[in-house]
PDB file of N, CA and C in Angstrom:
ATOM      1  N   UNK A   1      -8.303   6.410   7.109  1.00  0.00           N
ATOM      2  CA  UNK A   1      -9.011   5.920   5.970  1.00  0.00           C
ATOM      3  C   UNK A   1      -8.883   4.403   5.963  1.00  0.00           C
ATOM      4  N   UNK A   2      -9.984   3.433   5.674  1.00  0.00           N
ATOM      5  CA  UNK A   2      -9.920   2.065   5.768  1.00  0.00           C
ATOM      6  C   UNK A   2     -11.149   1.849   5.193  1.00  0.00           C
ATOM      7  N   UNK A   3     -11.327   0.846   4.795  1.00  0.00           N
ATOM      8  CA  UNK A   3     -12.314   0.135   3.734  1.00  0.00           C
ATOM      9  C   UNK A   3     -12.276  -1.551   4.558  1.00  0.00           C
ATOM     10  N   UNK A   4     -11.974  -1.972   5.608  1.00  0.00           N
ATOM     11  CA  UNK A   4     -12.089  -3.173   6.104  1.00  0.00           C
ATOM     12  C   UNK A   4     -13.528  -2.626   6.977  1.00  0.00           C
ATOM     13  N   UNK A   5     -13.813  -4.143   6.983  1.00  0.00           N
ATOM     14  CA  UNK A   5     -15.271  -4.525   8.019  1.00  0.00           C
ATOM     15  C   UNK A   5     -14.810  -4.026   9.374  1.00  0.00           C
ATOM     16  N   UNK A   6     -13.576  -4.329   9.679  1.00  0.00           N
ATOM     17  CA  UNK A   6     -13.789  -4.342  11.713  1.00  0.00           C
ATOM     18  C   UNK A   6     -13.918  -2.893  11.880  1.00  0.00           C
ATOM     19  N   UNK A   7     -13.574  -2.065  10.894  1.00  0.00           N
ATOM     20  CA  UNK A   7     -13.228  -0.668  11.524  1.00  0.00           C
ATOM     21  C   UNK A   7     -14.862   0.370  10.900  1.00  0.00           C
ATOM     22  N   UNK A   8     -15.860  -0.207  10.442  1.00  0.00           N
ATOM     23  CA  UNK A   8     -17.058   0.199   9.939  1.00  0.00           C
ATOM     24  C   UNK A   8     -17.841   1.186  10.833  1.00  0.00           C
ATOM     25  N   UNK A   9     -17.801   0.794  12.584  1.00  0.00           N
ATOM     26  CA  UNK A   9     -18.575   1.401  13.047  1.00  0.00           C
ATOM     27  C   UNK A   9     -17.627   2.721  13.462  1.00  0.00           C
ATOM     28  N   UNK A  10     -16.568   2.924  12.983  1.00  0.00           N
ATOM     29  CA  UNK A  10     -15.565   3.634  14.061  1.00  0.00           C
ATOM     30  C   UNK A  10     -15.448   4.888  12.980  1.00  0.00           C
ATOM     31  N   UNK A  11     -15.117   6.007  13.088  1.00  0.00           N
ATOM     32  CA  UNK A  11     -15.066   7.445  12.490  1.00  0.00           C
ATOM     33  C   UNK A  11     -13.653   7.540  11.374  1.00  0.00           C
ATOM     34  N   UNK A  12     -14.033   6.582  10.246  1.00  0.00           N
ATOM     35  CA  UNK A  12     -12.953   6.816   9.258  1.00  0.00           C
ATOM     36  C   UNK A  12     -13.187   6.933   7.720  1.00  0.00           C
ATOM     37  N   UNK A  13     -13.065   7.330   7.290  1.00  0.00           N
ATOM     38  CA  UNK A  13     -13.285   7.478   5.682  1.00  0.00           C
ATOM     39  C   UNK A  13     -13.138   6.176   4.588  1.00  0.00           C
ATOM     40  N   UNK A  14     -13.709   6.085   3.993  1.00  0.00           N
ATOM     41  CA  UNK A  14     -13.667   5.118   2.862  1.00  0.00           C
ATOM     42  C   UNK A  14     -12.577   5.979   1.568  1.00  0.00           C
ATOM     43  N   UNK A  15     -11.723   5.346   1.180  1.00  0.00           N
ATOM     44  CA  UNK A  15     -10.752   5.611  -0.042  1.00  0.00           C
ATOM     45  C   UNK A  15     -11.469   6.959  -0.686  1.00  0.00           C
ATOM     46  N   UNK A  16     -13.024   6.095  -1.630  1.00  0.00           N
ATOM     47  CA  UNK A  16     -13.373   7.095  -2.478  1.00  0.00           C
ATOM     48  C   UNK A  16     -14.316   8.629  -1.544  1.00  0.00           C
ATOM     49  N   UNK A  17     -14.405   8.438  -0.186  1.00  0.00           N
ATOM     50  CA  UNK A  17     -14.552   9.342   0.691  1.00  0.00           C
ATOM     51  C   UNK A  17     -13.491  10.825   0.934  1.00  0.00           C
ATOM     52  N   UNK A  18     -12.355  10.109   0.875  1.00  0.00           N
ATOM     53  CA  UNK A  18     -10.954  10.733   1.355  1.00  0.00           C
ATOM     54  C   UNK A  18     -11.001  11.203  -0.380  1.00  0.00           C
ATOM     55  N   UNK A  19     -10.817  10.835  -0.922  1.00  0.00           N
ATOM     56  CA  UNK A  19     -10.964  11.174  -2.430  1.00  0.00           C
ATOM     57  C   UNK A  19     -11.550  12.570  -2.684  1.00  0.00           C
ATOM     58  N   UNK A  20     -12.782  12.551  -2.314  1.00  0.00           N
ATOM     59  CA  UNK A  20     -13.868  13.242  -2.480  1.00  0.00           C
ATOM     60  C   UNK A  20     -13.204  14.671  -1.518  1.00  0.00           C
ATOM     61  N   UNK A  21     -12.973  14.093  -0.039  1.00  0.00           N
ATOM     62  CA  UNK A  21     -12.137  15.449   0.561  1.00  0.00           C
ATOM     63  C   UNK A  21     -11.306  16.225   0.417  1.00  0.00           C
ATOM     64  N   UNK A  22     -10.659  15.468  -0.478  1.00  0.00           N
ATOM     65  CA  UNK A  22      -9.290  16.657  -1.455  1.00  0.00           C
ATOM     66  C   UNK A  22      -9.225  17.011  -2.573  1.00  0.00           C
ATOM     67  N   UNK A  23     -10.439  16.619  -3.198  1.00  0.00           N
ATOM     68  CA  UNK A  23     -10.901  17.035  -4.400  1.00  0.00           C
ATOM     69  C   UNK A  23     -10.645  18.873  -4.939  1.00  0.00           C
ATOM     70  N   UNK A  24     -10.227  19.385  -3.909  1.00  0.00           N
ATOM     71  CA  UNK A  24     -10.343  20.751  -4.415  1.00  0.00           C
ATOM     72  C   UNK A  24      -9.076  21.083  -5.463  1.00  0.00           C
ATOM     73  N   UNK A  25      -8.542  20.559  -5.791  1.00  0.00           N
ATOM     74  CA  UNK A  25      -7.231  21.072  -6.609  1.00  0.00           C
ATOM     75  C   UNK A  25      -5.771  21.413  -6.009  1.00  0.00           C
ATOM     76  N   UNK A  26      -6.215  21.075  -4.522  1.00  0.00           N
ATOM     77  CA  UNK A  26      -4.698  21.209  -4.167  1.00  0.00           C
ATOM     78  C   UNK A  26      -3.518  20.281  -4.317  1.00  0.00           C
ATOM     79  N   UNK A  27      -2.463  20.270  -4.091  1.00  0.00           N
ATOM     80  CA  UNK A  27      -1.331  18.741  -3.868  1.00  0.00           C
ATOM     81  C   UNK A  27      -1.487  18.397  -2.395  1.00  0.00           C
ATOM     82  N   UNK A  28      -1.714  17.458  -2.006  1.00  0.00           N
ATOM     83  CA  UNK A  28      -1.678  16.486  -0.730  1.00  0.00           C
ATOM     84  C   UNK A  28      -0.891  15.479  -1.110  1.00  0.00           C
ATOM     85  N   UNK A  29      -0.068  15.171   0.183  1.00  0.00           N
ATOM     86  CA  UNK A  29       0.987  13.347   0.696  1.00  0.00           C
ATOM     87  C   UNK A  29      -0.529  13.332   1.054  1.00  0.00           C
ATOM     88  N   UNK A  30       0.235  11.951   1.030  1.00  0.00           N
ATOM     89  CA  UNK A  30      -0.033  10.615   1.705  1.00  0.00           C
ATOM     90  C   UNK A  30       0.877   9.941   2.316  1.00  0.00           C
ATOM     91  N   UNK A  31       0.215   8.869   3.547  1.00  0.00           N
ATOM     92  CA  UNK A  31       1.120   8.217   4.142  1.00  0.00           C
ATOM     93  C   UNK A  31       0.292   6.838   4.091  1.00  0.00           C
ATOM     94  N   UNK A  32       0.792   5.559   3.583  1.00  0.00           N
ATOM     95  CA  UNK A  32      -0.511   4.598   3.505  1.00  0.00           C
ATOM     96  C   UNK A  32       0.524   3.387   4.298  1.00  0.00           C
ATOM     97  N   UNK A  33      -0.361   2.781   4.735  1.00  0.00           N
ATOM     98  CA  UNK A  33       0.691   1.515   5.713  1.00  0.00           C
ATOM     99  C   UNK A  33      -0.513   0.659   4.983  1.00  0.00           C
ATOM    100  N   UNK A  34       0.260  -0.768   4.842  1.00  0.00           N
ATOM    101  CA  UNK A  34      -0.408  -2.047   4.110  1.00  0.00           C
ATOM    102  C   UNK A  34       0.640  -3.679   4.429  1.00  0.00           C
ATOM    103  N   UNK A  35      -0.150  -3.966   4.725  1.00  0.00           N
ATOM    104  CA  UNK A  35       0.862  -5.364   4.891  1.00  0.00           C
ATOM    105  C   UNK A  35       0.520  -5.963   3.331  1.00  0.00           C
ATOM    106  N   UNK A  36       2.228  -6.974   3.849  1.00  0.00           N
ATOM    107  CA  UNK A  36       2.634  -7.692   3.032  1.00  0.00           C
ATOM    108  C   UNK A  36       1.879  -8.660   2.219  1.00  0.00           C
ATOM    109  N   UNK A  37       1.176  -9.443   3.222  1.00  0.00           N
ATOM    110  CA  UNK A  37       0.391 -10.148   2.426  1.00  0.00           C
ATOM    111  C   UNK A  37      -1.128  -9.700   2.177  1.00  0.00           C
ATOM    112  N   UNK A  38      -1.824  -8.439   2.382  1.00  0.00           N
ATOM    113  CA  UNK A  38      -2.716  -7.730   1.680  1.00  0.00           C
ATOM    114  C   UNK A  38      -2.111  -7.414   0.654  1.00  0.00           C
ATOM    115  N   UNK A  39      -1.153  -6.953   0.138  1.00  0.00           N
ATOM    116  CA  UNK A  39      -0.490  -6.285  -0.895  1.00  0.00           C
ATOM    117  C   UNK A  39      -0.749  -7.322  -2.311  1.00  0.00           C
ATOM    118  N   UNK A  40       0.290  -8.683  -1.626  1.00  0.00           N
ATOM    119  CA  UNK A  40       0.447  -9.972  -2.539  1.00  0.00           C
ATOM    120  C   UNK A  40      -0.926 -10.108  -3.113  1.00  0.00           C
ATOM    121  N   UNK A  41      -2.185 -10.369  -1.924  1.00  0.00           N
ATOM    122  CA  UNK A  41      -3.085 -10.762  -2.006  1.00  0.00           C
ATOM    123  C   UNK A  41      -3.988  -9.941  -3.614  1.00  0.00           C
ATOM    124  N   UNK A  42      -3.559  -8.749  -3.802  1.00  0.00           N
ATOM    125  CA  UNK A  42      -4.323  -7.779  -4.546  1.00  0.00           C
ATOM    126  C   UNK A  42      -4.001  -8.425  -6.243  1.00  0.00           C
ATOM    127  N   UNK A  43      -5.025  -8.496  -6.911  1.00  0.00           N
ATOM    128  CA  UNK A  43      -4.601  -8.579  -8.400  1.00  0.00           C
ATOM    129  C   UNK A  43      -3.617  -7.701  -9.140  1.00  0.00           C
ATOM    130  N   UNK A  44      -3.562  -6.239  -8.603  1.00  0.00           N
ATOM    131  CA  UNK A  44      -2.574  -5.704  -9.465  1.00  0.00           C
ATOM    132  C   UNK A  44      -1.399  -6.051  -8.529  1.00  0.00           C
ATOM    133  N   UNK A  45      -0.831  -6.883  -7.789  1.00  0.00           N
ATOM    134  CA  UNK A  45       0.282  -7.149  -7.615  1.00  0.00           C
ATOM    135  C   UNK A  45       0.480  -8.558  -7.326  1.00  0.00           C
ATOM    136  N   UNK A  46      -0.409  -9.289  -8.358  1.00  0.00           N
ATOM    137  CA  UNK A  46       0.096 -10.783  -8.620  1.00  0.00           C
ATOM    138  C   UNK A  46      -0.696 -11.620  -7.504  1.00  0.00           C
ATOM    139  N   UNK A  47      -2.099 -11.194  -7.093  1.00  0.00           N
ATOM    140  CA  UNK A  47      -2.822 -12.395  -6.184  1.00  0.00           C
ATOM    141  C   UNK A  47      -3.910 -12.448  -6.928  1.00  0.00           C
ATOM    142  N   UNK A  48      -5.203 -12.778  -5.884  1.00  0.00           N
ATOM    143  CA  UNK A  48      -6.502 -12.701  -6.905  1.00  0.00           C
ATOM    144  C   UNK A  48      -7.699 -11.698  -6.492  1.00  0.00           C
ATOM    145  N   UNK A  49      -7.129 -11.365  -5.638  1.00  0.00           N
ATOM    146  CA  UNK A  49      -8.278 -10.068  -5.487  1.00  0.00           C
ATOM    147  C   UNK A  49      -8.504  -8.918  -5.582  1.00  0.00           C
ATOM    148  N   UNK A  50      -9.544  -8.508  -5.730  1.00  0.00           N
ATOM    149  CA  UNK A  50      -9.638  -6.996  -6.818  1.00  0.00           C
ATOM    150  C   UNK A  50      -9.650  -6.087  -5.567  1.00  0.00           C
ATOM    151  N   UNK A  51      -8.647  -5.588  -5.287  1.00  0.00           N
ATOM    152  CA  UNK A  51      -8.061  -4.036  -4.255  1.00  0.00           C
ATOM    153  C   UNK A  51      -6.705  -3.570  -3.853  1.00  0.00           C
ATOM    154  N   UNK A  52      -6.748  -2.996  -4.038  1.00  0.00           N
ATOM    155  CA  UNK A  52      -5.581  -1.636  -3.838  1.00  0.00           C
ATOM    156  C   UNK A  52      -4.935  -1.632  -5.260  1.00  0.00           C
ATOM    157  N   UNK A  53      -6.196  -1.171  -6.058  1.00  0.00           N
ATOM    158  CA  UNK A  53      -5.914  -0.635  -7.241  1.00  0.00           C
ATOM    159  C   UNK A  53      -4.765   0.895  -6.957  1.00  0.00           C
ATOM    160  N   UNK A  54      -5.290   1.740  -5.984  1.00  0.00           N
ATOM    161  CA  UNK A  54      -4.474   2.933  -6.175  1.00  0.00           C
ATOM    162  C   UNK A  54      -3.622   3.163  -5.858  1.00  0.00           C
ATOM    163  N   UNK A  55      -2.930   2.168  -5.005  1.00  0.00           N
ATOM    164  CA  UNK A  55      -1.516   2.415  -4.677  1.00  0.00           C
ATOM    165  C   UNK A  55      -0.596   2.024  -5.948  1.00  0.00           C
ATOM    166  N   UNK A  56      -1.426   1.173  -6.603  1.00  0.00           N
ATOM    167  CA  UNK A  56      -0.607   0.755  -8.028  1.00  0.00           C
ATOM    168  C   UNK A  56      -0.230   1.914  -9.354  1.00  0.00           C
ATOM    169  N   UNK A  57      -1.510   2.893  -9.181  1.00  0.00           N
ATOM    170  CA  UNK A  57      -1.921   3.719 -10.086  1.00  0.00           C
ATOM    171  C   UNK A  57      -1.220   5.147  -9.354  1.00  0.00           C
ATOM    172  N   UNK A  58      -0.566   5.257  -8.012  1.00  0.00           N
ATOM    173  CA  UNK A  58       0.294   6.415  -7.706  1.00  0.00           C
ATOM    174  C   UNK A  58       1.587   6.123  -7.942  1.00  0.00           C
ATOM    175  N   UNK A  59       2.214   7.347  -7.718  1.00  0.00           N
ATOM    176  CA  UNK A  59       4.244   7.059  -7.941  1.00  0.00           C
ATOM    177  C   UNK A  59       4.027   7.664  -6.442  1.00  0.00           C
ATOM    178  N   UNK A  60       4.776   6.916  -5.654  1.00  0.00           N
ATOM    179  CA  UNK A  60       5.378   6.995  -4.430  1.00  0.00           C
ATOM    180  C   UNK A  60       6.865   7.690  -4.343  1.00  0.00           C
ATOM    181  N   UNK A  61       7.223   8.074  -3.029  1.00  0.00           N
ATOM    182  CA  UNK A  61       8.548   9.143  -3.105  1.00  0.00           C
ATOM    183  C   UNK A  61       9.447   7.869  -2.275  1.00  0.00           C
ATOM    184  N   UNK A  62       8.513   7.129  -1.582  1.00  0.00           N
ATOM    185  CA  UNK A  62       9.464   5.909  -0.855  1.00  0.00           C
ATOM    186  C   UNK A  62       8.312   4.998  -0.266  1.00  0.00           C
ATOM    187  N   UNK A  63       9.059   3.790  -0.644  1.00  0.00           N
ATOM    188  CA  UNK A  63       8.226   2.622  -0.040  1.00  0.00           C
ATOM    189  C   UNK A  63       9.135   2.404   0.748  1.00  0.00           C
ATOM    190  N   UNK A  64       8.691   1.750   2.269  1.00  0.00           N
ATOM    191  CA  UNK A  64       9.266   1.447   3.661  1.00  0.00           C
ATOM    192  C   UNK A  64       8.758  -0.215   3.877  1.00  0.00           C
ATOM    193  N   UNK A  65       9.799  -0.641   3.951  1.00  0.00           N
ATOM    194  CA  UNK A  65       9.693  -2.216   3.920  1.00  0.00           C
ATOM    195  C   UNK A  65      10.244  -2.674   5.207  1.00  0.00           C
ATOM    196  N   UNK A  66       9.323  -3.087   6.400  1.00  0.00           N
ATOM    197  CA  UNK A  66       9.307  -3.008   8.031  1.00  0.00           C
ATOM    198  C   UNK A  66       9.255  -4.437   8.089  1.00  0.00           C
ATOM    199  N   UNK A  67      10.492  -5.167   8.663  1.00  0.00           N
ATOM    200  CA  UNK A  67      10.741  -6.285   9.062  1.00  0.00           C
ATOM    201  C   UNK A  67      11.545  -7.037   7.984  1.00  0.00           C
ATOM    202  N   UNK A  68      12.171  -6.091   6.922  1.00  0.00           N
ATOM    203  CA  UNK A  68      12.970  -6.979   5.725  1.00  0.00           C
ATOM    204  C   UNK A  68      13.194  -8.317   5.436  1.00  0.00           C
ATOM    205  N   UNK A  69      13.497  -8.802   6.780  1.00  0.00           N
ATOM    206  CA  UNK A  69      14.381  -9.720   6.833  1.00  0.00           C
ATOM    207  C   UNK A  69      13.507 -10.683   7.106  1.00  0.00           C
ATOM    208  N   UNK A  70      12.007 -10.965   7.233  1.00  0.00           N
ATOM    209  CA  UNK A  70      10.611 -11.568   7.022  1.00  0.00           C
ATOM    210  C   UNK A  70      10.304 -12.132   5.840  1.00  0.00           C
ATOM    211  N   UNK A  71      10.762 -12.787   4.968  1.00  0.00           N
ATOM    212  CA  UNK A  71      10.221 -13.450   4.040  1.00  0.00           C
ATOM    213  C   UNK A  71      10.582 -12.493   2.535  1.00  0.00           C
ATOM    214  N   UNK A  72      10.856 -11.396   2.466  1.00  0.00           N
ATOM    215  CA  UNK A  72      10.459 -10.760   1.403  1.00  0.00           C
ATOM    216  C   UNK A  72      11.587 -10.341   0.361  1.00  0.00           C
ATOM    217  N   UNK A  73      12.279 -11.440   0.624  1.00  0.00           N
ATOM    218  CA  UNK A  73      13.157 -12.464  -0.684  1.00  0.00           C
ATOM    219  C   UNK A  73      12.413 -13.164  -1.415  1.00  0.00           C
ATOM    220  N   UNK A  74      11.349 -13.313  -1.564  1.00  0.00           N
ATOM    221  CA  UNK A  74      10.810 -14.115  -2.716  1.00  0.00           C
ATOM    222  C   UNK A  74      10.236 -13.945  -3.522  1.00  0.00           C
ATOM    223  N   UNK A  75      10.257 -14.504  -5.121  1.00  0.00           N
ATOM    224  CA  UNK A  75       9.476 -13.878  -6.402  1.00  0.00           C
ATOM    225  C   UNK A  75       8.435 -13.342  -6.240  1.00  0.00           C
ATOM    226  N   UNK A  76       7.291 -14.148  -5.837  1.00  0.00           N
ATOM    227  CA  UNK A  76       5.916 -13.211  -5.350  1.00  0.00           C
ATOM    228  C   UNK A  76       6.089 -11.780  -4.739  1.00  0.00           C
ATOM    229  N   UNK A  77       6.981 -11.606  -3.905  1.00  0.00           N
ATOM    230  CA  UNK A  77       7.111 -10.307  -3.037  1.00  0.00           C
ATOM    231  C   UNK A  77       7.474  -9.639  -4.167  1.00  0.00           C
ATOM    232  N   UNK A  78       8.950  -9.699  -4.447  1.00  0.00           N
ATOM    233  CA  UNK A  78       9.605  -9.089  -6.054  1.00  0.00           C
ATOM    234  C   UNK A  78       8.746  -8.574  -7.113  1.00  0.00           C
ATOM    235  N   UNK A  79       7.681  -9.629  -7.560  1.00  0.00           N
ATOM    236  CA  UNK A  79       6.924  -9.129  -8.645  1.00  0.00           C
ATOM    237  C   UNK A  79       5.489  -7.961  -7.798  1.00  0.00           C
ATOM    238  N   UNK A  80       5.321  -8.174  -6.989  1.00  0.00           N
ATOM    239  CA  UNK A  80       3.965  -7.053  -6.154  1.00  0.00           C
ATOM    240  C   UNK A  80       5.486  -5.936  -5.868  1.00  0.00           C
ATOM    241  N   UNK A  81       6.088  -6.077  -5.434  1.00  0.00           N
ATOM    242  CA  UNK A  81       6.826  -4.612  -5.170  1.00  0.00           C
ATOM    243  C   UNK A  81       7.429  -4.029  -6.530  1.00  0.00           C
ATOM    244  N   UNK A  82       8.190  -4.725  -7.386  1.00  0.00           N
ATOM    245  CA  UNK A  82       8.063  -4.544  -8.508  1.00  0.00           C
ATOM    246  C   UNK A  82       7.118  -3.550  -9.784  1.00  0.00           C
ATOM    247  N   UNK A  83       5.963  -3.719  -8.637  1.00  0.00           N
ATOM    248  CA  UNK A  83       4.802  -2.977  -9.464  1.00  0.00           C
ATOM    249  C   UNK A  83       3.632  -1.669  -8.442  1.00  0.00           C
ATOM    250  N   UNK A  84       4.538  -1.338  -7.395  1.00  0.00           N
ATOM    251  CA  UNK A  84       4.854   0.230  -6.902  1.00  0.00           C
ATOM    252  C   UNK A  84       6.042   0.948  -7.239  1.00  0.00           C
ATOM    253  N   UNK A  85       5.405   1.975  -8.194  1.00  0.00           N
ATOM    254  CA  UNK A  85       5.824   3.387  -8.771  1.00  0.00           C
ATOM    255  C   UNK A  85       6.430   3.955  -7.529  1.00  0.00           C
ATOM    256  N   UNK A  86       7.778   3.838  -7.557  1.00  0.00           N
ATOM    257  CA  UNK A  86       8.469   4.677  -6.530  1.00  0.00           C
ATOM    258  C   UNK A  86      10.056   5.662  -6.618  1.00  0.00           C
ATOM    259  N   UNK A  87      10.059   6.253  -5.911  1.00  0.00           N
ATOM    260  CA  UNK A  87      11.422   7.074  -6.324  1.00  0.00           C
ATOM    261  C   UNK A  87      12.810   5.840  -5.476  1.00  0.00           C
ATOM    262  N   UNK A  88      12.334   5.877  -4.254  1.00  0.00           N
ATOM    263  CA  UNK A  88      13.315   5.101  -3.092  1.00  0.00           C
ATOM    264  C   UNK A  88      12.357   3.897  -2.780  1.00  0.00           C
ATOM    265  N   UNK A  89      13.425   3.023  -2.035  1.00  0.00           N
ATOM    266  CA  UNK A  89      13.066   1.955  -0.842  1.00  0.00           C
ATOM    267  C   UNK A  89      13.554   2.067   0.570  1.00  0.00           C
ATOM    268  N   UNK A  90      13.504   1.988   1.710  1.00  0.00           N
ATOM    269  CA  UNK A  90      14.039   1.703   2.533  1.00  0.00           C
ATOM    270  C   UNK A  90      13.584   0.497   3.263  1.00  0.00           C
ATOM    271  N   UNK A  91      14.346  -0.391   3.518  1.00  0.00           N
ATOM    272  CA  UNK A  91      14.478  -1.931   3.802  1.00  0.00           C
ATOM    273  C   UNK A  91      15.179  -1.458   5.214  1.00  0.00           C
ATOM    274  N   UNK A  92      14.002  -1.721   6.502  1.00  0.00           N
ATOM    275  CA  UNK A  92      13.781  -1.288   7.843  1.00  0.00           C
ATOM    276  C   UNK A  92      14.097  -3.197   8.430  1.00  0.00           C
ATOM    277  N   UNK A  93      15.123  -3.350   9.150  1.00  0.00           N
ATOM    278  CA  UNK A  93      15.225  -4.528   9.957  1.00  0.00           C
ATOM    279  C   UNK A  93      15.728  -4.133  11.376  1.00  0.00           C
ATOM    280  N   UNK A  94      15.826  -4.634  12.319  1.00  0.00           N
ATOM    281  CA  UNK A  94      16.014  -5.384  13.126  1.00  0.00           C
ATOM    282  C   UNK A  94      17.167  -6.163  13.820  1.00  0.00           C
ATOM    283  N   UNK A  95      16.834  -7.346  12.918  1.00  0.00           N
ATOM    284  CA  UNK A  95      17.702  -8.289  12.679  1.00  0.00           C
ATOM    285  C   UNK A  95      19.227  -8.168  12.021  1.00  0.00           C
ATOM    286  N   UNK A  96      19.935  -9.046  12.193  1.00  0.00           N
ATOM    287  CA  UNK A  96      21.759  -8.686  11.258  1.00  0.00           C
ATOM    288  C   UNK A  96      22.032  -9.995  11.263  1.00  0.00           C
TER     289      UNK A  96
END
C-alpha cells in the first residue's frame, strides 16, 4: 500500500483502497514502515503537511524506532512520537 508518485505505475493499493479491502468486518494487523522525517513532516505530528492522518487515529501494539541513535533525541521527534497511540516502543540501534 503507498500513496507516493514513484510507485503509481506499479501494482499497489492506495490507503483508502486497502480500506475498502477489509471492509468486511473482520480484525486485521497491520504492519506500516514510515520514515522519520515523513512522519515530522505530517501536521498531525507537528510539520505542515496534511498526511498520515491514520496512523495518528490508530493505537498501535508497538512502534519500532530503526537507527535510534540517528537524531531522535529531539523535541520535534518527542512531540510526533508523542502523538502515536501505542502499547510498547522498541528503540532498534546498532551503535553503543
Amino acid at each position: 500500500m503507498s500513496e507516493t508518485d514513484a510507485l503509481k505505475k506499479r501494482p499497489v493499493l492506495s490507503r483508502s483502497e486497502f480500506i475498502d479491502t477489509i471492509s468486511d468486518g473482520k480484525e486485521y494487523g497491520q504492519i506500516a514502515f514510515e520514515s522519520l522525517q515523513g512522519l515530522k513532516g505530517s501536521v498531525y505530528f507537528g510539520g505542515n503537511y496534511d498526511k498520515l492522518k491514520w496512523i495518528s487515529d490508530l493505537e498501535w501494539d508497538l512502534l519500532v524506532i530503526d537507527e535510534a541513535h540517528e537524531g531522535v533525541d529531539t523535541y520535534k521527534t518527542d512531540k510526533a512520537f508523542d502523538k502515536i497511540k501505542r502499547k510498547y516502543t522498541l528503540h532498534l540501534t546498532g551503535t553503543i
